[in-house]
N, C-alpha and C. Protein backbone atom coordinates (compact mmCIF):
# COMPACT_ATOMS: atom_id res chain seq x y z
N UNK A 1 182.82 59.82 233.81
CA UNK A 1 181.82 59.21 232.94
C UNK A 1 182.38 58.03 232.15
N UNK A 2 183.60 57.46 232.08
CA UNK A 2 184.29 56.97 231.64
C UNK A 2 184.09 55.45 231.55
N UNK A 3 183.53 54.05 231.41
CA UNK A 3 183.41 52.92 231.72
C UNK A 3 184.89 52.33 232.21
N UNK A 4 184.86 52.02 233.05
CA UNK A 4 185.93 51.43 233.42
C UNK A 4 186.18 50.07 233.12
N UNK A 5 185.30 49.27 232.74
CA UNK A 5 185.60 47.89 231.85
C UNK A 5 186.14 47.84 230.32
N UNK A 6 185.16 49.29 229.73
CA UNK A 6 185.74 48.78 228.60
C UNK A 6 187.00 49.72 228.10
N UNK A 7 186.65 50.78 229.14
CA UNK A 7 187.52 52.27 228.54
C UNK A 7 186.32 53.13 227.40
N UNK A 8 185.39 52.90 227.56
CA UNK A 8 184.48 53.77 226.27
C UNK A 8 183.47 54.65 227.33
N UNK A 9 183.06 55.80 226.08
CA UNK A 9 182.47 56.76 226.84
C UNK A 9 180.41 56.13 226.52
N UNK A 10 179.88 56.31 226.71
CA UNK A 10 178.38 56.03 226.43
C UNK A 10 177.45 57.31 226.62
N UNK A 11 176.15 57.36 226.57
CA UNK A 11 175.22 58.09 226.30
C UNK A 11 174.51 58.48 228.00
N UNK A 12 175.26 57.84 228.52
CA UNK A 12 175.25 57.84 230.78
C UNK A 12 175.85 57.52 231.00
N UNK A 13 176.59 58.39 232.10
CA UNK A 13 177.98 57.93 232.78
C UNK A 13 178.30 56.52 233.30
N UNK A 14 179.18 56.07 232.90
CA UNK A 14 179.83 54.51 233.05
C UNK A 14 179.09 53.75 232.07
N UNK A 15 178.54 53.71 231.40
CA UNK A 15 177.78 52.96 230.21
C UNK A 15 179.40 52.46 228.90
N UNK A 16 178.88 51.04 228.87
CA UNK A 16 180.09 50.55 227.74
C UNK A 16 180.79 51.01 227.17
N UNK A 17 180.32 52.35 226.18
CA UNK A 17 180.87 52.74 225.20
C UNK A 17 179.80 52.75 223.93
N UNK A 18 180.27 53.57 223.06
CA UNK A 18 180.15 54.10 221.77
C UNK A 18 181.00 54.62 221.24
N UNK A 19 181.41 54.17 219.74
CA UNK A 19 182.38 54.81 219.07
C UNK A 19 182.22 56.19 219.16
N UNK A 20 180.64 57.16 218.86
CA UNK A 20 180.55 58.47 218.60
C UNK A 20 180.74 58.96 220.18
N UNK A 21 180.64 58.50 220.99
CA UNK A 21 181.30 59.27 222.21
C UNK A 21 182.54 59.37 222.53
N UNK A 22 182.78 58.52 221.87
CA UNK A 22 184.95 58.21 222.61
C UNK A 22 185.19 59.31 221.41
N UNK A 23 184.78 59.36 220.32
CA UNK A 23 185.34 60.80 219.30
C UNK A 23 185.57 62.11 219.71
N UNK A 24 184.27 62.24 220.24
CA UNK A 24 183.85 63.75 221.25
C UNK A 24 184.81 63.81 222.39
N UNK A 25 184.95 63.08 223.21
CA UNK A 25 186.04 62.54 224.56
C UNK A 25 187.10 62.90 223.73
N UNK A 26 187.92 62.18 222.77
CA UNK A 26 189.03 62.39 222.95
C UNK A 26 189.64 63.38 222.12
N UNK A 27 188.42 64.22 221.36
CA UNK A 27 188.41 65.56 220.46
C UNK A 27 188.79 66.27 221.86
N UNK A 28 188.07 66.26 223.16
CA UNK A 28 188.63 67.14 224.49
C UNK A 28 189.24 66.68 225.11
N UNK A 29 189.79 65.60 225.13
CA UNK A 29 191.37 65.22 226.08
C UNK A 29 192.21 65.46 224.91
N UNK A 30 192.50 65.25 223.79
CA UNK A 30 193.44 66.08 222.99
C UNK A 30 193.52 67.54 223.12
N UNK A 31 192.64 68.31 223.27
CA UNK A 31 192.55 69.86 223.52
C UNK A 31 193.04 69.90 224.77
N UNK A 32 192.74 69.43 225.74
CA UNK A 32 193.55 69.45 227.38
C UNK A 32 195.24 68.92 226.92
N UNK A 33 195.25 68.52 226.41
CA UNK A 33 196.85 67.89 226.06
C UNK A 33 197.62 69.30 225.48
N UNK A 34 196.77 69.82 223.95
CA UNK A 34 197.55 70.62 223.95
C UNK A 34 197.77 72.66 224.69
N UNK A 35 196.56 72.16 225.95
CA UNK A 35 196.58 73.42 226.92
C UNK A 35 197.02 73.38 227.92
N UNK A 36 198.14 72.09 227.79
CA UNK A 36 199.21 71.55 228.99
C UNK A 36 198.50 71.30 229.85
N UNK A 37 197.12 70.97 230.03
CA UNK A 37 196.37 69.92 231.48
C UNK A 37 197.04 68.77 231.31
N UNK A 38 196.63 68.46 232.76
CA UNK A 38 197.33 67.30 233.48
C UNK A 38 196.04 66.38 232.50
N UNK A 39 196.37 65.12 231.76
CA UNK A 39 195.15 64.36 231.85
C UNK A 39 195.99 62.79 232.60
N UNK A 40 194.56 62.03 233.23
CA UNK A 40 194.83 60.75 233.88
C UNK A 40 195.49 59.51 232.98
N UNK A 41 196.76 58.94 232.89
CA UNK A 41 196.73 57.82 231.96
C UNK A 41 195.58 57.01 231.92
N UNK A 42 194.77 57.03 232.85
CA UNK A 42 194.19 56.38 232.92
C UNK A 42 192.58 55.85 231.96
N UNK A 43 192.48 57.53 231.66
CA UNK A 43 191.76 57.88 230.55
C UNK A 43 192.49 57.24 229.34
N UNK A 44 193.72 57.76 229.03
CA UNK A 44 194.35 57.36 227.65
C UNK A 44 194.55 56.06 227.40
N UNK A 45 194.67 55.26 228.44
CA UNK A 45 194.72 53.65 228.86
C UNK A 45 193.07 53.49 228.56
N UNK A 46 192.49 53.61 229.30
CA UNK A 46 190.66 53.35 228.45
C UNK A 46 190.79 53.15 227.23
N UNK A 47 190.88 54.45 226.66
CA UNK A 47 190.41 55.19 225.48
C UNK A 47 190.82 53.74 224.21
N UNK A 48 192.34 53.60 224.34
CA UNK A 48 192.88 52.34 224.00
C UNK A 48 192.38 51.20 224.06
N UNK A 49 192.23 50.52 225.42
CA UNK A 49 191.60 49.58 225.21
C UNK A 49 189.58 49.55 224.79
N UNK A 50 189.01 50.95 224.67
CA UNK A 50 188.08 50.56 223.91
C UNK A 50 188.43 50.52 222.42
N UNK A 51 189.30 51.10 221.39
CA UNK A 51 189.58 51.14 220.77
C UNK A 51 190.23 49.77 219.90
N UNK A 52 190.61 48.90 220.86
CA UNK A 52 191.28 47.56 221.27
C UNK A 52 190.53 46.60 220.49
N UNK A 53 189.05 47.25 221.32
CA UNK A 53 187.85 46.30 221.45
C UNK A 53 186.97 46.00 220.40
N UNK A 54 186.85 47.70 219.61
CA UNK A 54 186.15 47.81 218.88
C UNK A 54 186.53 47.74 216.92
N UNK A 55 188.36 47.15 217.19
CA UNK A 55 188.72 47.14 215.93
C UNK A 55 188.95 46.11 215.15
N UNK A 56 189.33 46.01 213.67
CA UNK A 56 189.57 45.05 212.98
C UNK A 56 190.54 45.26 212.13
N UNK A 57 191.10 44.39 211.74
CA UNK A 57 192.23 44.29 210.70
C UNK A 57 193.14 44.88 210.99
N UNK A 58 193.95 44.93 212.54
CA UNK A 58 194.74 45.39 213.25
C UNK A 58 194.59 46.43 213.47
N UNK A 59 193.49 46.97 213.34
CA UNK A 59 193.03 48.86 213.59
C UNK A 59 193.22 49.22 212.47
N UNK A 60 193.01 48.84 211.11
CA UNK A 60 192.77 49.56 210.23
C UNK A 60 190.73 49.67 210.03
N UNK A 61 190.16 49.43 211.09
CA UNK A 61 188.89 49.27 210.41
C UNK A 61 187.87 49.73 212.50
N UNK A 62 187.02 49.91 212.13
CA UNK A 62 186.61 50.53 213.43
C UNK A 62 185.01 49.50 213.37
N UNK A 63 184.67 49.29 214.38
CA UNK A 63 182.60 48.78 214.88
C UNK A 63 182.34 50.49 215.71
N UNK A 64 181.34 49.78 215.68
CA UNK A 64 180.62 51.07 217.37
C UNK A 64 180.67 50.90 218.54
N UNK A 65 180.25 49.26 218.70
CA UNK A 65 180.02 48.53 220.17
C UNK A 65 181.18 47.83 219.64
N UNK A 66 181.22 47.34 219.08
CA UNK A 66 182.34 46.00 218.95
C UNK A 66 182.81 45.87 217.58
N UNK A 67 184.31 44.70 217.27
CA UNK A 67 184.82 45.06 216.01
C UNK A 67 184.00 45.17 214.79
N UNK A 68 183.97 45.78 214.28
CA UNK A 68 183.39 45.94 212.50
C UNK A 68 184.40 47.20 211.36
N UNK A 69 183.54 47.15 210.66
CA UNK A 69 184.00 48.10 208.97
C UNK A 69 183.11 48.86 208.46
N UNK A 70 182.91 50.12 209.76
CA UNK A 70 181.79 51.00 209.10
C UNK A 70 182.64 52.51 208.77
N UNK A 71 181.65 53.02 208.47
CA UNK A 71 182.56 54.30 207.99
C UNK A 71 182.75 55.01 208.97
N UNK A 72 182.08 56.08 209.93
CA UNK A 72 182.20 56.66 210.46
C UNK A 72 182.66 56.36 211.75
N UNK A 73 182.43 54.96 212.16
CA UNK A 73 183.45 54.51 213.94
C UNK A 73 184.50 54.05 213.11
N UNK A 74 185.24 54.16 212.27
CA UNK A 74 186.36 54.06 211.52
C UNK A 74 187.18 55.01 211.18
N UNK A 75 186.31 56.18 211.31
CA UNK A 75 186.89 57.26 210.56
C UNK A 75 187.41 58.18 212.35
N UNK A 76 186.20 57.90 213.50
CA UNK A 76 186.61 57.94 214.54
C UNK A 76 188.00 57.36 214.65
N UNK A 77 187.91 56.24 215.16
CA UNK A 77 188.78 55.21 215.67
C UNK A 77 189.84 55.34 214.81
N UNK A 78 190.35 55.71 213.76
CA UNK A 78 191.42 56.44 213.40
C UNK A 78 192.22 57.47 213.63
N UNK A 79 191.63 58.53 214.19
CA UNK A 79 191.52 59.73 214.60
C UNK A 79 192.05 59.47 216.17
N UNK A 80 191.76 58.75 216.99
CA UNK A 80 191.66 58.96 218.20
C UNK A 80 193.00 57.93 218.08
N UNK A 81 193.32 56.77 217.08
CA UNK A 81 194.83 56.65 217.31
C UNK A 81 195.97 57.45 216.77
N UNK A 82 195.65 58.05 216.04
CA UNK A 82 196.27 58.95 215.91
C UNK A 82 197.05 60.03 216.75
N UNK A 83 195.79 60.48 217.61
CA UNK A 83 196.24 61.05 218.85
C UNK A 83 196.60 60.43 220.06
N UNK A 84 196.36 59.10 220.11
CA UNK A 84 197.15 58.26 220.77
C UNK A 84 198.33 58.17 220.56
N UNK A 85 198.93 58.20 219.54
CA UNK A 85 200.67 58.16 218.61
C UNK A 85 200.49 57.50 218.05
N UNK A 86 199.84 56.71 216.99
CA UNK A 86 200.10 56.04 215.71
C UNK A 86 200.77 57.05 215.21
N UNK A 87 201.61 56.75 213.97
CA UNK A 87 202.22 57.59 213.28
C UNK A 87 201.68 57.01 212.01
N UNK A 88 202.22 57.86 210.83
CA UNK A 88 202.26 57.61 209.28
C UNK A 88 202.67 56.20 208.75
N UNK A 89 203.81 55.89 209.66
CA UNK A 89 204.13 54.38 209.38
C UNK A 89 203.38 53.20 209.80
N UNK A 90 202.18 53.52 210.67
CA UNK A 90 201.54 52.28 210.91
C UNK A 90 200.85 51.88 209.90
N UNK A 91 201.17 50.38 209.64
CA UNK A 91 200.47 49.85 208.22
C UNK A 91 198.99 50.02 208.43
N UNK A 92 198.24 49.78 209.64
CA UNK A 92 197.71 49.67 210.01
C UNK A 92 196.16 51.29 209.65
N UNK A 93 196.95 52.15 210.18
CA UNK A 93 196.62 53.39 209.54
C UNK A 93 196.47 53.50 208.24
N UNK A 94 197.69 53.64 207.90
CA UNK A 94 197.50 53.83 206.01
C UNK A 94 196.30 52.99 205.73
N UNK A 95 196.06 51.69 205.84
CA UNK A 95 195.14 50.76 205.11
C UNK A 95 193.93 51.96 205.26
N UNK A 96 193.32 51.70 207.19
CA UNK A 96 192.57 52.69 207.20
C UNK A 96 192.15 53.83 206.41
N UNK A 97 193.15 54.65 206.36
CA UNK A 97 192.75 56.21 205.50
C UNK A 97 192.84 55.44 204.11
N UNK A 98 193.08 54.98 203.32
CA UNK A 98 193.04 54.47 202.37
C UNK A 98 191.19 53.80 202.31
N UNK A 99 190.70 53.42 202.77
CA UNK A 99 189.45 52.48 202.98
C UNK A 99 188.60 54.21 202.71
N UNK A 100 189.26 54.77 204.08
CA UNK A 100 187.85 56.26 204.05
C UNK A 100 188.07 57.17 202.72
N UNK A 101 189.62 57.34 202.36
CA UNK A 101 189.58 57.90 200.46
C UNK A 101 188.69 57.30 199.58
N UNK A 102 188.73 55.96 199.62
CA UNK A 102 187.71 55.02 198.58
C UNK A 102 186.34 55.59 198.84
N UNK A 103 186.02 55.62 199.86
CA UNK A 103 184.86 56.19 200.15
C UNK A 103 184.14 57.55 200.29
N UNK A 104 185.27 58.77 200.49
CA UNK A 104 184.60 59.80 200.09
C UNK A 104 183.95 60.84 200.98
N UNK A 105 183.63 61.93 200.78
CA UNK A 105 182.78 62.18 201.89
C UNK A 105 181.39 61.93 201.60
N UNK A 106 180.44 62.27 202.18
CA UNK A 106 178.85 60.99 202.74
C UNK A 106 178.15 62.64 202.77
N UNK A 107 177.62 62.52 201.70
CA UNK A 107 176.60 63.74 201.77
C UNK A 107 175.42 62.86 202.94
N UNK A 108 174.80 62.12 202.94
CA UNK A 108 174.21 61.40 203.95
C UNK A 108 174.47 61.52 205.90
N UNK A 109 176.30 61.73 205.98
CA UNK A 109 176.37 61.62 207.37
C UNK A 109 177.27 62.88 207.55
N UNK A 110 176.95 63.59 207.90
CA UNK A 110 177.80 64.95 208.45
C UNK A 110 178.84 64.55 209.48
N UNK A 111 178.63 63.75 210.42
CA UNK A 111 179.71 63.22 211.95
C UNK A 111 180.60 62.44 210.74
N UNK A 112 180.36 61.70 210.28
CA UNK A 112 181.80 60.94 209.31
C UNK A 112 182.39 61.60 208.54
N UNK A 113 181.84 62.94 208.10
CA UNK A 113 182.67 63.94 207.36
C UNK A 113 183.30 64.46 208.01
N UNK A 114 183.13 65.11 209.09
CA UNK A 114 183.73 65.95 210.32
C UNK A 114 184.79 64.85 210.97
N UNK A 115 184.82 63.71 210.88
CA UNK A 115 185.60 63.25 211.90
C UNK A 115 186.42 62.38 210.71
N UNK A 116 185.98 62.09 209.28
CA UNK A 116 186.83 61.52 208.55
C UNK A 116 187.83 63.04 207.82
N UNK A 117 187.27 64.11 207.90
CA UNK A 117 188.19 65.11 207.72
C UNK A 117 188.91 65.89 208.67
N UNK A 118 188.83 65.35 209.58
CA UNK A 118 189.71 65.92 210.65
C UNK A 118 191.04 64.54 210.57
N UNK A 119 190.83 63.29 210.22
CA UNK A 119 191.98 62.58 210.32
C UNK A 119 192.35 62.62 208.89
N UNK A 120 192.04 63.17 207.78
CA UNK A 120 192.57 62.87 206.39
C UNK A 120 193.03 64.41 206.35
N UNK A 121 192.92 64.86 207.37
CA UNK A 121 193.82 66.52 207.97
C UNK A 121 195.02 65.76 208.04
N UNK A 122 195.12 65.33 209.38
CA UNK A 122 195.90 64.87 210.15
C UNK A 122 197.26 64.01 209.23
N UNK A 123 196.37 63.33 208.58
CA UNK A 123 197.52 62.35 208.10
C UNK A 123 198.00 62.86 206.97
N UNK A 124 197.80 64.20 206.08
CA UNK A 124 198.57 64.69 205.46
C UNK A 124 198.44 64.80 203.83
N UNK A 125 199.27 64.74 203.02
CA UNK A 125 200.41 64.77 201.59
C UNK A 125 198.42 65.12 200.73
N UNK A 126 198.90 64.64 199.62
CA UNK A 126 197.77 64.13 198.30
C UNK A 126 196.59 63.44 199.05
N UNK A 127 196.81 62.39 200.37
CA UNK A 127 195.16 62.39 200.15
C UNK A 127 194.38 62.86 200.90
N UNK A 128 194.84 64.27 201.73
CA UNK A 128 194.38 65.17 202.25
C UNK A 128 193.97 65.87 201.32
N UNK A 129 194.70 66.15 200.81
CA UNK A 129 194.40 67.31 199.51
C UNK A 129 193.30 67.30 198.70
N UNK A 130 193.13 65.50 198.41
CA UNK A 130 192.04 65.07 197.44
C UNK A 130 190.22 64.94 197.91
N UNK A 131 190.89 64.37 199.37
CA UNK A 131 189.65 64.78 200.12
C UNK A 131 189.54 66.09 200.25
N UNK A 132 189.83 66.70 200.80
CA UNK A 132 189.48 68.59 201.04
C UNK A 132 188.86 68.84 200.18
N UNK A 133 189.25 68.47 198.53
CA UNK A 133 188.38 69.53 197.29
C UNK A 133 186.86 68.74 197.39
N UNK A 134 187.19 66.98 197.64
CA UNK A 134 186.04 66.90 197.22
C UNK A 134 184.78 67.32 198.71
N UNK A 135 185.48 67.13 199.55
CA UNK A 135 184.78 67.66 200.79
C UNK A 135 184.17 68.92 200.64
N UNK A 136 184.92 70.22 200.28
CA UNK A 136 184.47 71.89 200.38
C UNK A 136 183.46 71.23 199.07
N UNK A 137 183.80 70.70 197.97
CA UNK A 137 182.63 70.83 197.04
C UNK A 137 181.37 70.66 197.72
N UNK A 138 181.31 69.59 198.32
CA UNK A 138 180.09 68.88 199.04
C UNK A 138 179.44 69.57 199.80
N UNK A 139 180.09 70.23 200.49
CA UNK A 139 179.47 71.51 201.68
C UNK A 139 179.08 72.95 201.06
N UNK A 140 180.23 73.38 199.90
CA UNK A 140 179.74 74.34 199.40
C UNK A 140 178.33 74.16 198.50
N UNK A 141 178.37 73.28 197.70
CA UNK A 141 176.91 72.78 197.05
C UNK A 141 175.77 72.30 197.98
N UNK A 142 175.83 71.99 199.25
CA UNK A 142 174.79 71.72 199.78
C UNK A 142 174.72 72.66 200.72
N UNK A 143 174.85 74.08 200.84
CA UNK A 143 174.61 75.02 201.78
C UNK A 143 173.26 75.67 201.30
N UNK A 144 172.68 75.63 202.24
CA UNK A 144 171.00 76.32 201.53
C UNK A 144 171.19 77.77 201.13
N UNK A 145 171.28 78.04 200.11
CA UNK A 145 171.31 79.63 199.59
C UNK A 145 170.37 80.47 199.07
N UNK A 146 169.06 79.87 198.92
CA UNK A 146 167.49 79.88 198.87
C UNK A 146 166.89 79.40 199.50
N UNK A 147 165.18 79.49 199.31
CA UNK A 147 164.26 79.29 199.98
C UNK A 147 163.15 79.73 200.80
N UNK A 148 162.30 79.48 200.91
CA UNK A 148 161.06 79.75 201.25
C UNK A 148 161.36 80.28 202.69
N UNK A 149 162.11 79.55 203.29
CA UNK A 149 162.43 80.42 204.72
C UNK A 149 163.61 81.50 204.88
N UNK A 150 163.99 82.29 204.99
CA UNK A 150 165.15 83.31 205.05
C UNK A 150 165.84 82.27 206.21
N UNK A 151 165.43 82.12 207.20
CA UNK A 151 166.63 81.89 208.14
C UNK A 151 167.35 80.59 207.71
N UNK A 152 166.82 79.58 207.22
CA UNK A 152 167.42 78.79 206.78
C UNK A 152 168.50 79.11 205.81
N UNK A 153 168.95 79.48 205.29
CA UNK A 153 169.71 80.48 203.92
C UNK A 153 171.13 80.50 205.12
N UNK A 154 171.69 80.10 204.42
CA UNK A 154 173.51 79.97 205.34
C UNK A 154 173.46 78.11 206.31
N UNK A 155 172.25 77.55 206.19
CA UNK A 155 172.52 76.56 207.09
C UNK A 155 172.72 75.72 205.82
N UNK A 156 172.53 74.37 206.85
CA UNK A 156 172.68 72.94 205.92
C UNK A 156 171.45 72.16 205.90
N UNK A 157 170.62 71.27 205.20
CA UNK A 157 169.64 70.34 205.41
C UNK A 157 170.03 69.09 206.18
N UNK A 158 169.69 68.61 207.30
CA UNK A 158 169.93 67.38 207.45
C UNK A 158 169.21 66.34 206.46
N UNK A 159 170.54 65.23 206.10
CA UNK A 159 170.01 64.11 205.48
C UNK A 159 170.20 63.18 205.95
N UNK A 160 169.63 61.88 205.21
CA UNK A 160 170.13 60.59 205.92
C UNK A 160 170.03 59.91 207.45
N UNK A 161 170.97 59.91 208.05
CA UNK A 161 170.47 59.28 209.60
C UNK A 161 169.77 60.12 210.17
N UNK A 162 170.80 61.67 209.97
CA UNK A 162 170.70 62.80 210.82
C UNK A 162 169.80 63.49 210.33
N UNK A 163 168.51 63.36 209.96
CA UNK A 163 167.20 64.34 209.24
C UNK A 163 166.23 64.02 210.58
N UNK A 164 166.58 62.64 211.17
CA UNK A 164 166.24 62.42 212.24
C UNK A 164 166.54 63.03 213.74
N UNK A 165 167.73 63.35 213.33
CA UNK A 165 168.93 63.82 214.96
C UNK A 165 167.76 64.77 215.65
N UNK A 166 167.43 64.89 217.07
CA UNK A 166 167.15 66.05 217.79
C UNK A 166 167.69 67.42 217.70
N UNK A 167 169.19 67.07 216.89
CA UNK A 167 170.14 68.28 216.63
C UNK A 167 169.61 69.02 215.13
N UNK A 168 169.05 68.04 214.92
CA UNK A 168 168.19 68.95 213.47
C UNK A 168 169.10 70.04 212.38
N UNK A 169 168.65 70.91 211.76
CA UNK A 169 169.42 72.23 211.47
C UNK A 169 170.69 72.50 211.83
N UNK A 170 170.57 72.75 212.95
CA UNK A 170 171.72 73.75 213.62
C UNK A 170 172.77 72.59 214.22
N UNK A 171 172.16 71.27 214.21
CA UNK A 171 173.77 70.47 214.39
C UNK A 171 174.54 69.82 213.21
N UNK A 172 173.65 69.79 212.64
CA UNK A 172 173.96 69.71 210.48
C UNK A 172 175.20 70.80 209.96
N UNK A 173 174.39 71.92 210.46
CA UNK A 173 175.22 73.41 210.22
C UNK A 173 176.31 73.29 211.14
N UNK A 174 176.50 73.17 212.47
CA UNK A 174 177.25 73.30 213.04
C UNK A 174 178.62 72.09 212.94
N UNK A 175 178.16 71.09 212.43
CA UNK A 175 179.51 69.85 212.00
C UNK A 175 179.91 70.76 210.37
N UNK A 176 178.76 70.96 209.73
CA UNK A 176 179.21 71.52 208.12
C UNK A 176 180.52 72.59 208.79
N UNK A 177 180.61 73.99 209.43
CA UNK A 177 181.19 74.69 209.59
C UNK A 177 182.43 74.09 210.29
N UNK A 178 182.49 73.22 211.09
CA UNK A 178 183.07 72.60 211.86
C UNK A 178 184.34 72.44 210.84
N UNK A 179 183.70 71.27 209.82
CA UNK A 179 184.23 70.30 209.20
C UNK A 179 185.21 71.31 207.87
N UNK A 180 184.76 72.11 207.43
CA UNK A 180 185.42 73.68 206.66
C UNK A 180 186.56 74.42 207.82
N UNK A 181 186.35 74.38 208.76
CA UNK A 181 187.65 75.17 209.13
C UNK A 181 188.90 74.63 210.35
N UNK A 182 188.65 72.71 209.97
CA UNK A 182 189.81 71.74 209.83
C UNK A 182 191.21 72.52 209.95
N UNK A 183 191.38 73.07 208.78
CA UNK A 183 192.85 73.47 208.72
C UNK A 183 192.80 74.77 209.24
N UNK A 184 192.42 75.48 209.84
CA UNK A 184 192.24 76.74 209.98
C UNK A 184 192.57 76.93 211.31
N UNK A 185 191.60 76.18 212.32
CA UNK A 185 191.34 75.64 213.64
C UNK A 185 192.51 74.49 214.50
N UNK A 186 192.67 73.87 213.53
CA UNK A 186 193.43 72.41 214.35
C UNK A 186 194.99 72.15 213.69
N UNK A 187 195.65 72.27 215.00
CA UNK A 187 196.93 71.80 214.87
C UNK A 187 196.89 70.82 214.33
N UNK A 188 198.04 69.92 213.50
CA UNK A 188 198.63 68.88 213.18
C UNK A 188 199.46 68.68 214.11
N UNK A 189 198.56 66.85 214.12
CA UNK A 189 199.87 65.96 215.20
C UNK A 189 200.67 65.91 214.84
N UNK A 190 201.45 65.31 215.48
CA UNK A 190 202.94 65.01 215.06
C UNK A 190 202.97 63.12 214.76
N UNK A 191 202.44 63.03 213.54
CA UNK A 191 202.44 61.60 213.15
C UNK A 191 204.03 61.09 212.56
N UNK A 192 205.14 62.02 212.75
CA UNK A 192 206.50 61.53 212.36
C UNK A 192 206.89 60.64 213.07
């Protein structure tokens, strides 16, 4: 499914790319990596040059289709160099996670929480730390614990983009839970 021009994954097989697909992609070629599958360089060579394609300020800053400075194909596109081998020392990085601290987590976008807390996992010390509290606050205060419906009671409300998503409820809930058991669930790279 892979585009072979640009290296990005899309919404139909061989289609350009999208930042939110190459996230998902390389959330499961990292999991094949660490269940000792064989994966193709050829994938990891893509993955790169969409990543290539879609960045700014030497990869401290992520687009969707192409370079820009949004939050969440940033908070991707961090993540996925990461598991490429950036390490801690790329200036390049730091700026990055530094840009997504300023910013916070996004009661508005659940995918930029989930994927900006899976790399402010990753990269470690104090501003892991600082994100996490304010992250669990955010999720613990917005978990529906009342209401007119019982089953709703343990989920999340979609807001913002995603009030729209087809994934509704249960993909709201399912990034919220996701995004809470970060450290629980997922190895740390080896960004040394």
């Amino acid at each position: 499914a892979q585009a072979r021009e640009s290296g990005g994954w899309g919404a139909e097989p061989k289609a350009r790319g999208d930042m939110a697909y190459l996230g998902w992609h390389m959330l499961a070629l990292n999991s094949a990596k660490i269940a000792k599958l064989e994966i193709p360089k050829t994938a990891l060579a893509g993955a790169t040059n969409f990543l290539n394609i879609t960045q700014q300020g030497g990869g401290a800053y992520y687009g969707s289709l192409a370079p820009g400075k949004s939050p969440a194909p940033t908070a991707i596109g961090l993540l996925g160099r990461m598991q490429l081998g950036w390490n801690r020392d790329t200036p390049a990085l730091a700026q990055g996670i530094e840009y997504l601290d300023e910013l916070g987590p996004n009661p508005q976008d659940m995918s930029f929480n989930f994927f900006a807390s899976q790399g402010m996992f990753q990269a470690g010390g104090d501003v892991w730390t600082r994100w996490n509290e304010r992250m669990k606050k955010l999720l613990l205060d917005g978990q529906v614990t009342r209401g007119e419906f019982r089953s709703d009671r343990g989920s999340w409300t979609p807001a913002g983009q995603q009030a729209s998503h087809p994934g509704g409820r249960l993909a709201e809930t399912a990034l919220a839970l996701m995004t809470l058991e970060i450290y629980y669930r997922h190895a740390p790279l080896q960004l040394d």
